[in-house]
Protein backbone atom coordinates (compact mmCIF):
# COMPACT_ATOMS: atom_id res chain seq x y z
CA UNK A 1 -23.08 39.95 11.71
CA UNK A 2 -21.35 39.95 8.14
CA UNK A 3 -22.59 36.90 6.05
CA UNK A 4 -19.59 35.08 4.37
CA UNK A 5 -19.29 35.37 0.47
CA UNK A 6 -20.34 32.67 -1.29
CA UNK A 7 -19.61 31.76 -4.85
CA UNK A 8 -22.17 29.27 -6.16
CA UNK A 9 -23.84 28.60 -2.90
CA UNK A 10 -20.23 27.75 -1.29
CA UNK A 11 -18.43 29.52 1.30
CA UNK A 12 -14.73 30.41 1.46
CA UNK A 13 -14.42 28.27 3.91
CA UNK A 14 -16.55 25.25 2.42
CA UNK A 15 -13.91 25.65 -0.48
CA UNK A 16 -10.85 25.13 1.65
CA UNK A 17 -12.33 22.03 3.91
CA UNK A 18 -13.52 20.47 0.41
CA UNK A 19 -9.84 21.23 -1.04
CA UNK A 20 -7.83 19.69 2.27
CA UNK A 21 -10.20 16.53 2.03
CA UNK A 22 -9.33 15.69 -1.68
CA UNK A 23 -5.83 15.83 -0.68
CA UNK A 24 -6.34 13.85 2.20
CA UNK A 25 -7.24 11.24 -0.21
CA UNK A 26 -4.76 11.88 -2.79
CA UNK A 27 -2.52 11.28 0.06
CA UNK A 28 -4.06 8.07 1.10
CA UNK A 29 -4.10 6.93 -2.21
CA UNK A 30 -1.13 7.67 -3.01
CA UNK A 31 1.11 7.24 0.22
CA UNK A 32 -0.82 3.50 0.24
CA UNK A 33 0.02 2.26 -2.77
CA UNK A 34 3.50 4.10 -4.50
CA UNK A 35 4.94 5.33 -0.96
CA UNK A 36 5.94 8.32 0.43
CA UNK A 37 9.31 8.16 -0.67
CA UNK A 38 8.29 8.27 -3.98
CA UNK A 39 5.56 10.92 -3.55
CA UNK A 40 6.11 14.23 -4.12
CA UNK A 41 3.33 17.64 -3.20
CA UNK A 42 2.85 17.78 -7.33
CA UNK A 43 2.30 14.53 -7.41
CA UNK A 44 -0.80 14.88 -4.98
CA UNK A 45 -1.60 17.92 -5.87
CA UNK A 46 -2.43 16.16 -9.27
CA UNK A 47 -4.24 13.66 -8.27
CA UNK A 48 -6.74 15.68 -6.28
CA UNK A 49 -6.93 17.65 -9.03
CA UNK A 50 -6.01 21.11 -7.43
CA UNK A 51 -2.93 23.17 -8.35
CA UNK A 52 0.27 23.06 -5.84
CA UNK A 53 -0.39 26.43 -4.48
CA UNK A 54 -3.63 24.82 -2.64
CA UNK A 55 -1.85 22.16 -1.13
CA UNK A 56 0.17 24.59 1.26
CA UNK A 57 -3.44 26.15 1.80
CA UNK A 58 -3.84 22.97 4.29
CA UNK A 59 -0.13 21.49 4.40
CA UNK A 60 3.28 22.68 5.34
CA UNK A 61 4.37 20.03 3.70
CA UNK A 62 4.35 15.85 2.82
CA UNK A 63 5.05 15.12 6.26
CA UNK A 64 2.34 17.36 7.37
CA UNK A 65 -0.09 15.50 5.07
CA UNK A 66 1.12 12.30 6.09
CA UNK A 67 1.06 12.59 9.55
CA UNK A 68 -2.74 13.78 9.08
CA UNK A 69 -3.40 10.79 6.89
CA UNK A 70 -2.00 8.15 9.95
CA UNK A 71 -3.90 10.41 12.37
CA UNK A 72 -6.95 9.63 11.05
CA UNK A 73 -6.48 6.15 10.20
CA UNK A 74 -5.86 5.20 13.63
CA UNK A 75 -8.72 8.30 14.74
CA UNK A 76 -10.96 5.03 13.03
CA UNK A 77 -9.05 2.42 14.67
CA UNK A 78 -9.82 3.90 18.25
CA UNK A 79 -13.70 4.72 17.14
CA UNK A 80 -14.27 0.84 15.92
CA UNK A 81 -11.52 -0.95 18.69
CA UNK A 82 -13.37 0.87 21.38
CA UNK A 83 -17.25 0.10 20.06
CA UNK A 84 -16.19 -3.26 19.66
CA UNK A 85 -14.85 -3.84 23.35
CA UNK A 86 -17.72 -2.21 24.76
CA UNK A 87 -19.85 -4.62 23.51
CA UNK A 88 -18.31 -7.58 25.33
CA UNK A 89 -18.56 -8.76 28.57
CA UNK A 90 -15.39 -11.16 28.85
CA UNK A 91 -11.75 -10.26 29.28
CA UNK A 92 -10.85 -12.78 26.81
CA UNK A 93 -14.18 -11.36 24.67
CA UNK A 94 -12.96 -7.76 24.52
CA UNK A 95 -9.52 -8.43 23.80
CA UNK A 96 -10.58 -10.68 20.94
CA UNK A 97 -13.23 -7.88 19.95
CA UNK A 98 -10.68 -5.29 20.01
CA UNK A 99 -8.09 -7.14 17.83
CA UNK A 100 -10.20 -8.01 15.39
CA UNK A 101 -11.71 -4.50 15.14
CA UNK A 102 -8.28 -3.21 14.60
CA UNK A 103 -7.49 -5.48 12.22
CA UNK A 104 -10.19 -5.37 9.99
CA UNK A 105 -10.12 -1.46 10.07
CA UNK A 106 -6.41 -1.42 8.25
CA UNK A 107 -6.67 -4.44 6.22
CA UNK A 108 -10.28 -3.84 4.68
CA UNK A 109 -8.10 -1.12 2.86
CA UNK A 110 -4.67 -2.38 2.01
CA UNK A 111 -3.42 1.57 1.78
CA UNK A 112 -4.32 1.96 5.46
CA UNK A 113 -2.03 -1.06 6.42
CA UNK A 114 0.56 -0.24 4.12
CA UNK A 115 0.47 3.70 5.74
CA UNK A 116 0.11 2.40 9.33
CA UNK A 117 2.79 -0.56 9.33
CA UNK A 118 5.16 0.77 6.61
CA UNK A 119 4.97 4.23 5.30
CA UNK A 120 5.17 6.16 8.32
CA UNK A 121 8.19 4.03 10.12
CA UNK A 122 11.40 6.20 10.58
CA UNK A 123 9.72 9.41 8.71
CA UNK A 124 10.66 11.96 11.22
CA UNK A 125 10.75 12.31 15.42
CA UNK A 126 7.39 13.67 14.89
CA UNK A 127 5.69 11.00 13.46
CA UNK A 128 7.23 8.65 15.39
CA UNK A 129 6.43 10.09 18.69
CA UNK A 130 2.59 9.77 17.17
CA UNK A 131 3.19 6.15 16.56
CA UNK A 132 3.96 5.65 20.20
CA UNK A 133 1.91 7.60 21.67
CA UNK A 134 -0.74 5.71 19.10
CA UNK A 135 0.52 2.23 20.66
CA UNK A 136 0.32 3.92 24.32
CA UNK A 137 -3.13 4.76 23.91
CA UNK A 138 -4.76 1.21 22.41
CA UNK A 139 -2.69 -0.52 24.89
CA UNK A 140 -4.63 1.79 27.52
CA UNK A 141 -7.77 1.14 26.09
CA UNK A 142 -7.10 -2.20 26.21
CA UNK A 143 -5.65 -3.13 29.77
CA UNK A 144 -8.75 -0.86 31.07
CA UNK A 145 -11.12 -2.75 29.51
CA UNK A 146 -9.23 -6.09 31.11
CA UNK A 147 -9.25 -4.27 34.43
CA UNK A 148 -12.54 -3.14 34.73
CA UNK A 149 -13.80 -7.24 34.74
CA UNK A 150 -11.22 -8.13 36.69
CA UNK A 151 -13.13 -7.56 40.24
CA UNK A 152 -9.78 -6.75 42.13
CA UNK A 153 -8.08 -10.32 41.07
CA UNK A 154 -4.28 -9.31 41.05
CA UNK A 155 -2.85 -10.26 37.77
CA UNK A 156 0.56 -11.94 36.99
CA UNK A 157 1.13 -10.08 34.20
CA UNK A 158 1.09 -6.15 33.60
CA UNK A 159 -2.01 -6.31 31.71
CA UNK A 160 -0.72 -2.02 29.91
CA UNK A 161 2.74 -4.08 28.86
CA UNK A 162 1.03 -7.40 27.52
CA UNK A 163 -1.29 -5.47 25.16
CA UNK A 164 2.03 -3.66 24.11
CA UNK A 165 3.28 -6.80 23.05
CA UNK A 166 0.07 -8.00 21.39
CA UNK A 167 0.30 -5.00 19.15
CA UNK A 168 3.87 -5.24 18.48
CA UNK A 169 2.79 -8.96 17.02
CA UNK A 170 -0.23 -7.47 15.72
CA UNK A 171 2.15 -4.82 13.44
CA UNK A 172 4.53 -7.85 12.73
CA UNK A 173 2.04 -10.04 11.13
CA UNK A 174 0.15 -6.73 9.21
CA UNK A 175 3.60 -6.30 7.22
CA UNK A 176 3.41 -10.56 6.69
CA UNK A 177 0.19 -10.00 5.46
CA UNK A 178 0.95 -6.69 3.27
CA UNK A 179 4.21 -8.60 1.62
CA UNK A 180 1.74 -12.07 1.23
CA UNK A 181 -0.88 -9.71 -0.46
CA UNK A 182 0.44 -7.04 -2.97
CA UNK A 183 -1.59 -4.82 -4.93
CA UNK A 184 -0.61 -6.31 -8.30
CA UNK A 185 0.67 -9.84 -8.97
CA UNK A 186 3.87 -10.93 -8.65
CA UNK A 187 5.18 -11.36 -12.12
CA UNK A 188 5.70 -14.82 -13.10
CA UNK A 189 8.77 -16.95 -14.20
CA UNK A 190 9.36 -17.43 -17.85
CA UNK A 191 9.04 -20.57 -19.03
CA UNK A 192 11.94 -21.53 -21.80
CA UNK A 193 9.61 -20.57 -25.02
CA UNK A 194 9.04 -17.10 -23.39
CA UNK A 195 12.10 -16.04 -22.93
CA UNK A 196 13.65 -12.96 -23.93
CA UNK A 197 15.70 -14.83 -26.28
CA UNK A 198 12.98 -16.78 -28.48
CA UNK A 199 10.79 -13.77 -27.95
CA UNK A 200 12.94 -11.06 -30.18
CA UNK A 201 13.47 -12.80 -32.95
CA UNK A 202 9.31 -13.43 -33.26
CA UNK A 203 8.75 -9.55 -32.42
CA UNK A 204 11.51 -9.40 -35.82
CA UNK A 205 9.69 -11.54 -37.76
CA UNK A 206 6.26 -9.79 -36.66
CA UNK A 207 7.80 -6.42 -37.48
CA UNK A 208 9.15 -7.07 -40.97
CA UNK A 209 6.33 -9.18 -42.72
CA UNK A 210 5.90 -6.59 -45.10
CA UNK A 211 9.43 -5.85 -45.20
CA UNK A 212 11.77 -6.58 -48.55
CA UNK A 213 14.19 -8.52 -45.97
CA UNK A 214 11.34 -10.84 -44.19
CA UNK A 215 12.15 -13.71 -46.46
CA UNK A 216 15.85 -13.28 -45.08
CA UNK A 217 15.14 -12.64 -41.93
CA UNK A 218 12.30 -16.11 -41.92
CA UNK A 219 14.96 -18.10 -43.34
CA UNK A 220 17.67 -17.05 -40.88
CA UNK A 221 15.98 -17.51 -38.02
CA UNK A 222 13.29 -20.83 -39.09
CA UNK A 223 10.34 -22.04 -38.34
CA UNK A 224 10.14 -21.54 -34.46
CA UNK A 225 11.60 -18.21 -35.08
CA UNK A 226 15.27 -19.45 -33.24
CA UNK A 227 18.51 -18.94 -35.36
CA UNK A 228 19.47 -22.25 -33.37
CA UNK A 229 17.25 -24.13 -36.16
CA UNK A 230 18.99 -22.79 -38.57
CA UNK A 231 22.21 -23.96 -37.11
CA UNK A 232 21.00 -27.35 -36.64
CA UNK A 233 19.66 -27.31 -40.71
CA UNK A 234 23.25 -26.04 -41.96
CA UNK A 235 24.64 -29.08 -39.86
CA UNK A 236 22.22 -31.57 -40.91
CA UNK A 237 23.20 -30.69 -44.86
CA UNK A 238 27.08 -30.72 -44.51
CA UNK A 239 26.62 -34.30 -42.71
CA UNK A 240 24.28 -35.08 -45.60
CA UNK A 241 26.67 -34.04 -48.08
CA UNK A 242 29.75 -35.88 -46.28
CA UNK A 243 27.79 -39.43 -46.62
């Protein structure tokens, strides 16, 4: 049996799975916080550090990386959701244990949420055949769980289409939560003294203190740096002088 090359104690293959995880991270980062509209395969390539020509070494292209990213967000989702359930006893206990689960496995990292409730919506048939075969598959888990405690008590309610619903809310409230919480602060209102208008003239003033013409320019525009002083003092003279 051949022994694979290895160049400094890595394999070939070692090389390529460490290569297509860096981009699956450049892709998280970067699909989570900018979009995938406005993310191209340099882009990623760059921040993972790699030249392009290794990104199509694991990707055929964005949507390929994105659809890889989503799979194994909600891959996590399933592993914690279905941990959690199994650890309750109560229909009521399991659905509230697989809720939160999901929840807190998206919105401990606002990139997943954004990704899962945002980034992949309308992409491509593809992706969105994933999403509901995604929903399909927790509201399985879910209604399972329910039946397997029920004991053979007929329910009112399709137990498979009122976890379909829950998640529906559940995805409704996760974009709530992702507009509520951006990633940077909103930028705040100006108050009158810091607006654009009383700003320039003191970025003037600031920018020709050493300047033959600051004198001028002080004079013009007063002591608050607003030529409106300067109207007010001309006005304030002529009435003086008309007394």
């Amino acid at each position: 049996m051949e022994t694979a090359r290895r160049y400094r104690g890595i394999t070939a293959a070692e090389r390529r799975a460490e290569r297509r995880e860096r981009l699956l991270e450049a892709g998280l980062e970067l699909f989570g916080t900018v979009g995938y509209a406005h993310t191209s395969v340099r882009a990623v390539s760059a921040a993972a550090s790699l030249n392009s020509r290794y990104f199509y070494e694991s990707f055929g292209s964005r949507e390929d990386l994105l659809y890889c990213v989503y799979q194994r967000i909600v891959s996590d989702i399933f592993t914690r959701a279905s941990e959690a359930v199994a650890q309750e006893d109560t229909i009521e206990g399991k659905a509230r244990a697989g809720l939160r689960a999901g929840w807190t496995a998206v919105t401990e990292d606002r990139r997943k949420a954004r990704i899962v409730a945002l980034e992949v919506v309308g992409v491509s048939e593809r992706i969105e055949r994933l999403r509901r075969e995604t929903r399909r598959a927790l509201a399985q888990l879910t209604a399972e769980q329910a039946l397997s405690l029920a004991g053979g008590v007929r329910l009112r309610l399709d137990p498979v289409l009122t976890a379909r619903a829950l998640m529906g809310g559940v995805v409704e409230v996760l974009l709530d939560w992702i507009n509520e919480h951006p990633r940077h602060p909103a930028p705040r209102h100006r108050t009158a003294s810091e607006s654009p208008a009383r700003q320039r003239p003191q970025a003037l003033l600031t920018c020709s203190r050493h300047d033959r013409y600051a004198p001028r320019i002080a004079a013009a525009f007063g002591p608050s740096g607003h030529p409106a002083d300067h109207r007010r003092r001309g006005r304030a003279a002529r009435s003086r002088r008309l007394r």
